[in-house]
PDB file of N, CA and C in Angstrom:
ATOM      1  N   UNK A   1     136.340  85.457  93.471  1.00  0.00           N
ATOM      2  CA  UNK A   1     136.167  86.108  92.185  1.00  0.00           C
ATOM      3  C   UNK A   1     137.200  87.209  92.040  1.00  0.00           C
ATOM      4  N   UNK A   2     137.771  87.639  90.849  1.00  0.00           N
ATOM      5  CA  UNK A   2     138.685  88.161  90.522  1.00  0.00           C
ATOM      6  C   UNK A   2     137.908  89.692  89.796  1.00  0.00           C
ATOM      7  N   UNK A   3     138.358  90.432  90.483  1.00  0.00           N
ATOM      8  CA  UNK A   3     138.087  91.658  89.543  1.00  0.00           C
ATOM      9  C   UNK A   3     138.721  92.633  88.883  1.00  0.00           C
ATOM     10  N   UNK A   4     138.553  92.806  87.660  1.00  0.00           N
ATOM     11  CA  UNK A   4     139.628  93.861  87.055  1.00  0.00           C
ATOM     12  C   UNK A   4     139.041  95.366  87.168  1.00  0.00           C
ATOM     13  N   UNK A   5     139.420  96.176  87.404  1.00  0.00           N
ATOM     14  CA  UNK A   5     138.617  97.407  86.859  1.00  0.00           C
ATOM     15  C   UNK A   5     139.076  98.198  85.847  1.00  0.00           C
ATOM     16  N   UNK A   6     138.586  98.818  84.671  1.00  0.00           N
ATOM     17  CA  UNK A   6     138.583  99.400  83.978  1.00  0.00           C
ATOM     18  C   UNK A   6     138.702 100.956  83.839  1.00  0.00           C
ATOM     19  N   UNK A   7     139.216 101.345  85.658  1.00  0.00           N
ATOM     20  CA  UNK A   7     138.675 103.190  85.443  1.00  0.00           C
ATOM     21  C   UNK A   7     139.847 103.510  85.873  1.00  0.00           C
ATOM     22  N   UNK A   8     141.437 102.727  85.130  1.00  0.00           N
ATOM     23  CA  UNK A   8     142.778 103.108  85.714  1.00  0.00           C
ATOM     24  C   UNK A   8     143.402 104.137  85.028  1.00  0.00           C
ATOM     25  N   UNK A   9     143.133 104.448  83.746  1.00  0.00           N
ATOM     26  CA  UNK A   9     143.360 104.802  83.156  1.00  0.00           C
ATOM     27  C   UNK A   9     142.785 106.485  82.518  1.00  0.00           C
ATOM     28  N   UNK A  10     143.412 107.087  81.419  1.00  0.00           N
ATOM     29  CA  UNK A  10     142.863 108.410  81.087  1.00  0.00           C
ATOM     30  C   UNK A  10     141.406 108.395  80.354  1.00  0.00           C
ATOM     31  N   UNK A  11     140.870 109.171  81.022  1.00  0.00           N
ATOM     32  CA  UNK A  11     139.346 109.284  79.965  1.00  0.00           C
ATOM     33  C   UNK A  11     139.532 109.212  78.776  1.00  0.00           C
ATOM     34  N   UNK A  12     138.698 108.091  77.503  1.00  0.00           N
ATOM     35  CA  UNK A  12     138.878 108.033  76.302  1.00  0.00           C
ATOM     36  C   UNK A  12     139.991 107.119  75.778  1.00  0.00           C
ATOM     37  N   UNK A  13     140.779 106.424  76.901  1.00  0.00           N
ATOM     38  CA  UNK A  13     142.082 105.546  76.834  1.00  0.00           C
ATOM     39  C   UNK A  13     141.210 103.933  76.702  1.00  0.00           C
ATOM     40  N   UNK A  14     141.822 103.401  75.768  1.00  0.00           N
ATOM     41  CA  UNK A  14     140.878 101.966  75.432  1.00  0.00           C
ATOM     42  C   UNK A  14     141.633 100.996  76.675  1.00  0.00           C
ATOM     43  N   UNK A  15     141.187 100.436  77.587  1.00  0.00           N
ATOM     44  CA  UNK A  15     141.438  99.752  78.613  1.00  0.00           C
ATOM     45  C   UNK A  15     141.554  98.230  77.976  1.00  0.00           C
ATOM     46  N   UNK A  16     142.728  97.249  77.976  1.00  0.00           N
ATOM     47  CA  UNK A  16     142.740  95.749  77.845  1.00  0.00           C
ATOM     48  C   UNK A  16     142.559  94.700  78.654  1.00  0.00           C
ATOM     49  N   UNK A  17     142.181  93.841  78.478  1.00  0.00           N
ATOM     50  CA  UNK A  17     142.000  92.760  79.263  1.00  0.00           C
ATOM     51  C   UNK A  17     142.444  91.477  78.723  1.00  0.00           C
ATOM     52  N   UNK A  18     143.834  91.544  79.373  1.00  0.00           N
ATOM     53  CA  UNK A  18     144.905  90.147  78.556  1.00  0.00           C
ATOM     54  C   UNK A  18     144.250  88.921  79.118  1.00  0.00           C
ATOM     55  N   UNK A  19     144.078  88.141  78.382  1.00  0.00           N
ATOM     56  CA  UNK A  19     143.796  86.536  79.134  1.00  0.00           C
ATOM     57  C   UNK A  19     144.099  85.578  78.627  1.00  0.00           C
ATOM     58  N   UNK A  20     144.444  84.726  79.280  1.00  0.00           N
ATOM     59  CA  UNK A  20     145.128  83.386  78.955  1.00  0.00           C
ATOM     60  C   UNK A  20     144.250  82.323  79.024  1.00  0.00           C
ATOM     61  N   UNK A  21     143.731  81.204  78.139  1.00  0.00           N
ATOM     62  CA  UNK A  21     143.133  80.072  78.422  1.00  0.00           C
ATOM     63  C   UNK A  21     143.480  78.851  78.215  1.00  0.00           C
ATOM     64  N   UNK A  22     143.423  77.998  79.094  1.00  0.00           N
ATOM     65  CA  UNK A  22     143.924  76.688  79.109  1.00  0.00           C
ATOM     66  C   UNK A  22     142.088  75.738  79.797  1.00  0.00           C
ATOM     67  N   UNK A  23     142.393  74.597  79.089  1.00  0.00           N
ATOM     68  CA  UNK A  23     141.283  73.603  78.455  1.00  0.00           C
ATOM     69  C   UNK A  23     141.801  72.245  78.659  1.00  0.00           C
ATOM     70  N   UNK A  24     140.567  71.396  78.938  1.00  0.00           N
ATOM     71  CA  UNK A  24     141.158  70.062  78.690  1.00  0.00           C
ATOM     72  C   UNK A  24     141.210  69.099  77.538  1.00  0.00           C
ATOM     73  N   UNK A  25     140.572  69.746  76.675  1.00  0.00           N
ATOM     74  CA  UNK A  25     140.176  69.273  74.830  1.00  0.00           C
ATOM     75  C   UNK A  25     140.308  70.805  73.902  1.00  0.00           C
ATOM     76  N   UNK A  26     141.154  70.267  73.179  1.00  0.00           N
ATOM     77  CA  UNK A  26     140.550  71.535  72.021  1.00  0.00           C
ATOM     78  C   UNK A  26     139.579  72.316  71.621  1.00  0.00           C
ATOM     79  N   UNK A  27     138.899  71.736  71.681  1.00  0.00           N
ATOM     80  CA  UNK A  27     137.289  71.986  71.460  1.00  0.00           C
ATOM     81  C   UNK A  27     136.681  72.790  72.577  1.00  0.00           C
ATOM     82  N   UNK A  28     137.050  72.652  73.907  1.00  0.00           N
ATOM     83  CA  UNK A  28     136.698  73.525  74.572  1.00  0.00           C
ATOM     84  C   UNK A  28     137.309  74.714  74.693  1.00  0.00           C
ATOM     85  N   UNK A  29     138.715  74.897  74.378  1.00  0.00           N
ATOM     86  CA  UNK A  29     139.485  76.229  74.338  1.00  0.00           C
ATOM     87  C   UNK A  29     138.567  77.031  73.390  1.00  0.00           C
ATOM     88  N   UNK A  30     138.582  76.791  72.357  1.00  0.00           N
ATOM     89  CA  UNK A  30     137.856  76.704  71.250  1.00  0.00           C
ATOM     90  C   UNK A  30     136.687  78.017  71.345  1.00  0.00           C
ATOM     91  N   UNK A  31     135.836  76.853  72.429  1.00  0.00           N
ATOM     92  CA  UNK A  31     134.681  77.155  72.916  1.00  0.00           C
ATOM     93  C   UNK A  31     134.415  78.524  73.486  1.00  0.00           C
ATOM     94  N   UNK A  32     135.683  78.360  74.420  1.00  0.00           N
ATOM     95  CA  UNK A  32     135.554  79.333  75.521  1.00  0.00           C
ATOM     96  C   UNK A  32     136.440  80.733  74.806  1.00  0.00           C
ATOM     97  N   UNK A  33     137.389  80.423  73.928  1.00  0.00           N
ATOM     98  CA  UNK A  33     138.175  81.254  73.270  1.00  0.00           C
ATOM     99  C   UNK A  33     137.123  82.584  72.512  1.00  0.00           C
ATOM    100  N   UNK A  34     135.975  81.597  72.060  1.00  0.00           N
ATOM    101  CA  UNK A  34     135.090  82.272  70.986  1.00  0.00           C
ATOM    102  C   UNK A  34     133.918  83.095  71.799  1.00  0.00           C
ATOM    103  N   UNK A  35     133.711  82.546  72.829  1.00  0.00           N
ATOM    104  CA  UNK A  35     132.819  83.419  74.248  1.00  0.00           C
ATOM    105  C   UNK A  35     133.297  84.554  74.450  1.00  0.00           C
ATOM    106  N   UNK A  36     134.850  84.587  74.964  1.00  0.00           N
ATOM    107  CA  UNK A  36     135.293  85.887  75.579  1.00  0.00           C
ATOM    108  C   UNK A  36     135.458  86.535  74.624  1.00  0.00           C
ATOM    109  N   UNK A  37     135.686  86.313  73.401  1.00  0.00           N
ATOM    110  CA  UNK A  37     135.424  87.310  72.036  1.00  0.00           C
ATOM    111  C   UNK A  37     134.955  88.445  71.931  1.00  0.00           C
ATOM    112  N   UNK A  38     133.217  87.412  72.186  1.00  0.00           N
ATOM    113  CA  UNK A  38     131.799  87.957  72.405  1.00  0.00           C
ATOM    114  C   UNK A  38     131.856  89.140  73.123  1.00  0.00           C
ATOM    115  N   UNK A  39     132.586  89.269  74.077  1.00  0.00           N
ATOM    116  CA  UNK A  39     132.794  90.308  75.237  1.00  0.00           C
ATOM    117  C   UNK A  39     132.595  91.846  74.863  1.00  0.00           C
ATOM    118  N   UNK A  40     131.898  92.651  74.992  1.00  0.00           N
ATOM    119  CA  UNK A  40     132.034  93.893  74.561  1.00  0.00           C
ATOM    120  C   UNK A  40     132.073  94.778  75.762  1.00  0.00           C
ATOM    121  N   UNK A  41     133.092  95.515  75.918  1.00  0.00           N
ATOM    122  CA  UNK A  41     133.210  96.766  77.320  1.00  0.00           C
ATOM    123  C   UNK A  41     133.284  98.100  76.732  1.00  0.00           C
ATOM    124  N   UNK A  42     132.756  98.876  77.086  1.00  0.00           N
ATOM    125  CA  UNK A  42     132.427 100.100  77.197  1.00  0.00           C
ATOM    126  C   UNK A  42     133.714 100.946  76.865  1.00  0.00           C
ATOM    127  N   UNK A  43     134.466 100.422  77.181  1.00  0.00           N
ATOM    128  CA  UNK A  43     135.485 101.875  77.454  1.00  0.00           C
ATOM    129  C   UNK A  43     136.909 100.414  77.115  1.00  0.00           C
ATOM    130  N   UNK A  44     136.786  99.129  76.277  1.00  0.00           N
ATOM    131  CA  UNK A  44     137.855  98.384  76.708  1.00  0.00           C
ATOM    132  C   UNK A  44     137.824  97.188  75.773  1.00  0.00           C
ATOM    133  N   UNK A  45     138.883  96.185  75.549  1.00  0.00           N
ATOM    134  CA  UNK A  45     138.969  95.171  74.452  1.00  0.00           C
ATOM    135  C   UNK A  45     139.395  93.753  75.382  1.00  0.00           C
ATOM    136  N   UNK A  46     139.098  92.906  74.769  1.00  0.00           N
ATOM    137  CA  UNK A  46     139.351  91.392  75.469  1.00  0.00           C
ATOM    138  C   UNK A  46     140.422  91.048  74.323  1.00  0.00           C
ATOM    139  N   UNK A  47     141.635  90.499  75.111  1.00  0.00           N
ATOM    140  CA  UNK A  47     142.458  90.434  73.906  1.00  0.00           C
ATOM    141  C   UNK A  47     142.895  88.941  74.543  1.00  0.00           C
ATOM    142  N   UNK A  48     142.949  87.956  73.802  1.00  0.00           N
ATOM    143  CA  UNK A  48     142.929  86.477  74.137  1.00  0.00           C
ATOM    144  C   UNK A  48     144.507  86.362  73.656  1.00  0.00           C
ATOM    145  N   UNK A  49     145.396  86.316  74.817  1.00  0.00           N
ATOM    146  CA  UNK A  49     147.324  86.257  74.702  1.00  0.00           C
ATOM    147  C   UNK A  49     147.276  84.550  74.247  1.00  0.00           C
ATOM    148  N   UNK A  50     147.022  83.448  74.835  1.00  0.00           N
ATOM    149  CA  UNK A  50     147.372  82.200  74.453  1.00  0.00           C
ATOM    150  C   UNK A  50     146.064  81.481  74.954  1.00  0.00           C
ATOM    151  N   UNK A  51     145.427  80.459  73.725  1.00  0.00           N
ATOM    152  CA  UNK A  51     144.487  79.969  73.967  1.00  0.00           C
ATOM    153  C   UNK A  51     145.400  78.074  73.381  1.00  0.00           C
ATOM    154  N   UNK A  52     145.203  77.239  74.676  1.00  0.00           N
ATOM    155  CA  UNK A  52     145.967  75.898  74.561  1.00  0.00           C
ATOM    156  C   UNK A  52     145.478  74.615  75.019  1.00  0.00           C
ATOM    157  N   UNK A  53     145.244  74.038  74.763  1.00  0.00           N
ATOM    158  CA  UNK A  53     144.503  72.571  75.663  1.00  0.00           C
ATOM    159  C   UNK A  53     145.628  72.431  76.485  1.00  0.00           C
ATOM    160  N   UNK A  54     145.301  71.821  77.398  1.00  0.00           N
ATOM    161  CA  UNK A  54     147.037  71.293  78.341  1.00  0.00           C
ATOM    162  C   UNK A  54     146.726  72.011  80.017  1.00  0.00           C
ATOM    163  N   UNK A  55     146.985  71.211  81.064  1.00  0.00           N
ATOM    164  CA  UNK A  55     147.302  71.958  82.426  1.00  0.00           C
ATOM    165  C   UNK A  55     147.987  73.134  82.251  1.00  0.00           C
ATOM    166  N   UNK A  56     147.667  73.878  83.105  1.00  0.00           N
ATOM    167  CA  UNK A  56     148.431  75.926  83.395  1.00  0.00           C
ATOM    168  C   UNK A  56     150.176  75.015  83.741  1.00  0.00           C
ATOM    169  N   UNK A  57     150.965  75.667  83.006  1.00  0.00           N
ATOM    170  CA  UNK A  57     152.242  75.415  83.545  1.00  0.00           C
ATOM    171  C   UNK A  57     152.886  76.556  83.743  1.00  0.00           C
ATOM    172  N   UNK A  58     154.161  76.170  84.141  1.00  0.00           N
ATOM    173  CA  UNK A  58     155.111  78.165  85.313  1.00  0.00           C
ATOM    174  C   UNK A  58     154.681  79.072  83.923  1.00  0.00           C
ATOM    175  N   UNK A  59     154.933  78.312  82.404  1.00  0.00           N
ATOM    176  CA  UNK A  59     155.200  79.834  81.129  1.00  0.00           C
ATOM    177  C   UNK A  59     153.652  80.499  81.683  1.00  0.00           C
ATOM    178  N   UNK A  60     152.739  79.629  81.692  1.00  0.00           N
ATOM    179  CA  UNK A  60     151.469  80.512  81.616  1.00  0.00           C
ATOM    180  C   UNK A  60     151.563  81.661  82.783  1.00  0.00           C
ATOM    181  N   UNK A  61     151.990  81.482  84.022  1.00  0.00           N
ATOM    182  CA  UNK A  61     152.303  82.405  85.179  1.00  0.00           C
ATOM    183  C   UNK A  61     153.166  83.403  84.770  1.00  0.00           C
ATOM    184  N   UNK A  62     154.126  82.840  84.014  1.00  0.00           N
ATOM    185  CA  UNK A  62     154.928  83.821  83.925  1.00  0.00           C
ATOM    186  C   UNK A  62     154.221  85.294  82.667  1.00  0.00           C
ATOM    187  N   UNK A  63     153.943  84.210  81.853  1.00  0.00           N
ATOM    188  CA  UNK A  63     153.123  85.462  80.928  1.00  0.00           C
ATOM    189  C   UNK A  63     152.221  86.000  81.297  1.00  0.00           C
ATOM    190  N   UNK A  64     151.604  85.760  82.042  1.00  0.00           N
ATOM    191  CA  UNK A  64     150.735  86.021  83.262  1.00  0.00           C
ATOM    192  C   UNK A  64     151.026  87.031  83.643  1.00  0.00           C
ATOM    193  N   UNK A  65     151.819  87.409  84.532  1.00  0.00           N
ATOM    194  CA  UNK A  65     152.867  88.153  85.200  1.00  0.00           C
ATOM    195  C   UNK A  65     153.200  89.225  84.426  1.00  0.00           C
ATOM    196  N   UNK A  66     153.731  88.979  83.360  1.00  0.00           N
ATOM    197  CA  UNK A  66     154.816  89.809  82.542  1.00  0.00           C
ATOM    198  C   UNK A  66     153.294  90.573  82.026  1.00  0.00           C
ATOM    199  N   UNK A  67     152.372  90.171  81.389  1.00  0.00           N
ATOM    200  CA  UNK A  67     150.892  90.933  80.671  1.00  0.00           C
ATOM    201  C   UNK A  67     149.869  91.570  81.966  1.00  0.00           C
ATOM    202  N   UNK A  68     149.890  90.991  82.936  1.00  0.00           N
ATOM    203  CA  UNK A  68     149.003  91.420  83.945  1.00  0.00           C
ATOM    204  C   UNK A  68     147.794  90.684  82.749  1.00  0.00           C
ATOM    205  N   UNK A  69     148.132  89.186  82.469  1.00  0.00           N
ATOM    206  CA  UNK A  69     146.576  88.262  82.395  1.00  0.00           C
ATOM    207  C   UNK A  69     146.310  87.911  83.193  1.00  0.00           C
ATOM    208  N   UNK A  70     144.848  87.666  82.744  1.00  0.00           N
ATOM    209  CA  UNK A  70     144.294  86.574  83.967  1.00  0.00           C
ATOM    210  C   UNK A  70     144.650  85.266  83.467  1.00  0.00           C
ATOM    211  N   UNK A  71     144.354  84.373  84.415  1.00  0.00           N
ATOM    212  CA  UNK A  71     144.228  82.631  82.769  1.00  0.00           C
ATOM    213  C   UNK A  71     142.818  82.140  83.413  1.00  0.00           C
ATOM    214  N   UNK A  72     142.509  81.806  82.681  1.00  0.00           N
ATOM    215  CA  UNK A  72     141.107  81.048  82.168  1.00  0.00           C
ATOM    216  C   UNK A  72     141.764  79.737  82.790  1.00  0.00           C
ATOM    217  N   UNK A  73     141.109  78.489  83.109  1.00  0.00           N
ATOM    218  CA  UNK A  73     141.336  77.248  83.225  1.00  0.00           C
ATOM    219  C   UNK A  73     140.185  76.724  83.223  1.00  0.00           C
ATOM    220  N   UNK A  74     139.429  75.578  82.616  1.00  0.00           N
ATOM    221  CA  UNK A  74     138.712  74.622  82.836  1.00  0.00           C
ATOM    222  C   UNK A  74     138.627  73.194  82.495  1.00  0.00           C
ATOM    223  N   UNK A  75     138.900  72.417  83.863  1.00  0.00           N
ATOM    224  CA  UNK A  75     138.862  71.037  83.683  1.00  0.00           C
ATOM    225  C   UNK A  75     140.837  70.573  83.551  1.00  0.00           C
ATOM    226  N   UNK A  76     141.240  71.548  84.252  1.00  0.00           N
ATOM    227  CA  UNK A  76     142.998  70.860  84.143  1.00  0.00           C
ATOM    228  C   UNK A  76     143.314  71.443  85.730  1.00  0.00           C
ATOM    229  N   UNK A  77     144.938  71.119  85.806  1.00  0.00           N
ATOM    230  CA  UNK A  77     145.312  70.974  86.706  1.00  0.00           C
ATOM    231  C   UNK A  77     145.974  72.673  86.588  1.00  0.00           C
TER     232      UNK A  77
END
């Protein structure tokens, strides 16, 4: 399990949480796109960088990388 923490920052500073999702149908990006939405943090925002049906390929790492996202994956390679 992957954990981010939220207490890096200055008191009162809105904390992000970049993420990337990749899916094996549309419909499930979709799905899962509209979940992490839902997300509400205290002190912080869920900000969804690229939501795509398709296996994780190097761009997703790399944006990855470059945002400090996580990526989401379910049901691909």
């Amino acid at each position: 399990m992957i954990e981010k923490t939220l207490d890096t920052k200055p008191e009162g500073a809105v904390n992000t949480i970049n993420i990337i999702v990749k899916a094996d149908v549309q419909g499930t990006v979709e799905a899962l796109k509209e979940s992490l939405e839902k997300i509400t943090l205290e002190n912080g925002v869920v900000k969804i960088l690229k939501a795509e049906a398709g296996n994780v390929n190097e761009s997703d790492f790399k944006t990855a990388g470059v945002s400090g996202a996580l990526i989401i994956a379910f049901n691909v390679k």
